[in-house]
Protein backbone atom coordinates (compact mmCIF):
# COMPACT_ATOMS: atom_id res chain seq x y z
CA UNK A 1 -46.80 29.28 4.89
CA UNK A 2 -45.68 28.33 8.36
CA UNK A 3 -42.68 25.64 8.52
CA UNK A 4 -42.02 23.75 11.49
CA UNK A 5 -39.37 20.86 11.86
CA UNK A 6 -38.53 18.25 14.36
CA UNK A 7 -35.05 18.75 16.29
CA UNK A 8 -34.51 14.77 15.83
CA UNK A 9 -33.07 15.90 12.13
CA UNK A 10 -29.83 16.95 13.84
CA UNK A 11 -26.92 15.67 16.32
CA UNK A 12 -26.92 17.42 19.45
CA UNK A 13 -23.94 18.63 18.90
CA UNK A 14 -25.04 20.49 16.28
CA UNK A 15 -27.95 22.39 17.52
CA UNK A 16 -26.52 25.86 17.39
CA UNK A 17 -25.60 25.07 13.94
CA UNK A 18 -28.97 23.85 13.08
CA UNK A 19 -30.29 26.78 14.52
CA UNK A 20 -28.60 29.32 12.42
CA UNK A 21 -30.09 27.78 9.13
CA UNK A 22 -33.45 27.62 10.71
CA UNK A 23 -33.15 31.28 11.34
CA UNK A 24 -31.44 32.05 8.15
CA UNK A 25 -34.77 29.66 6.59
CA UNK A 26 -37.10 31.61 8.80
CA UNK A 27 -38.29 28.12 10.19
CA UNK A 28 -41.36 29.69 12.81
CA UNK A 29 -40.64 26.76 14.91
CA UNK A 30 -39.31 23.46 16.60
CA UNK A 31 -40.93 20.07 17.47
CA UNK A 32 -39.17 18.83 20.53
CA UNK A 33 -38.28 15.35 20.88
CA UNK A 34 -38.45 14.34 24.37
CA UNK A 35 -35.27 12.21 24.33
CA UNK A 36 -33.33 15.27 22.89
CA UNK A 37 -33.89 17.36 25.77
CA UNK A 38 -34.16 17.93 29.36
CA UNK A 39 -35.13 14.29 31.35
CA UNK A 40 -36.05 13.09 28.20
CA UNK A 41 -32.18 13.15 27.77
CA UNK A 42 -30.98 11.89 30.79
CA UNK A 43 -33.16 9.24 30.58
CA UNK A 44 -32.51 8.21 27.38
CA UNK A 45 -28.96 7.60 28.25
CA UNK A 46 -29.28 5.71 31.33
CA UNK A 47 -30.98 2.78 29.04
CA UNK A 48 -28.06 2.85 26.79
């Protein structure tokens, strides 16, 4: 069975945290929120 989850489950400042128990889960993958990452981020705080 292939598990995916969604990175919105976890703080930021958690990720590489996160990402050991995905790896330790053998989670095959990651759906990316846009406002956790890249401009999505950057955005995100400007309208804060």
């Amino acid at each position: 069975m292939k598990v995916a989850i969604s990175n919105i489950a976890w703080p930021i400042e958690r990720e590489a945290e996160a990402a050991e128990v995905l790896r330790a889960f053998r989670v095959g993958g990651v759906e990316v929120a846009p406002t956790k990452c890249g401009r999505g981020r950057r955005m995100r705080r400007r309208a804060m």
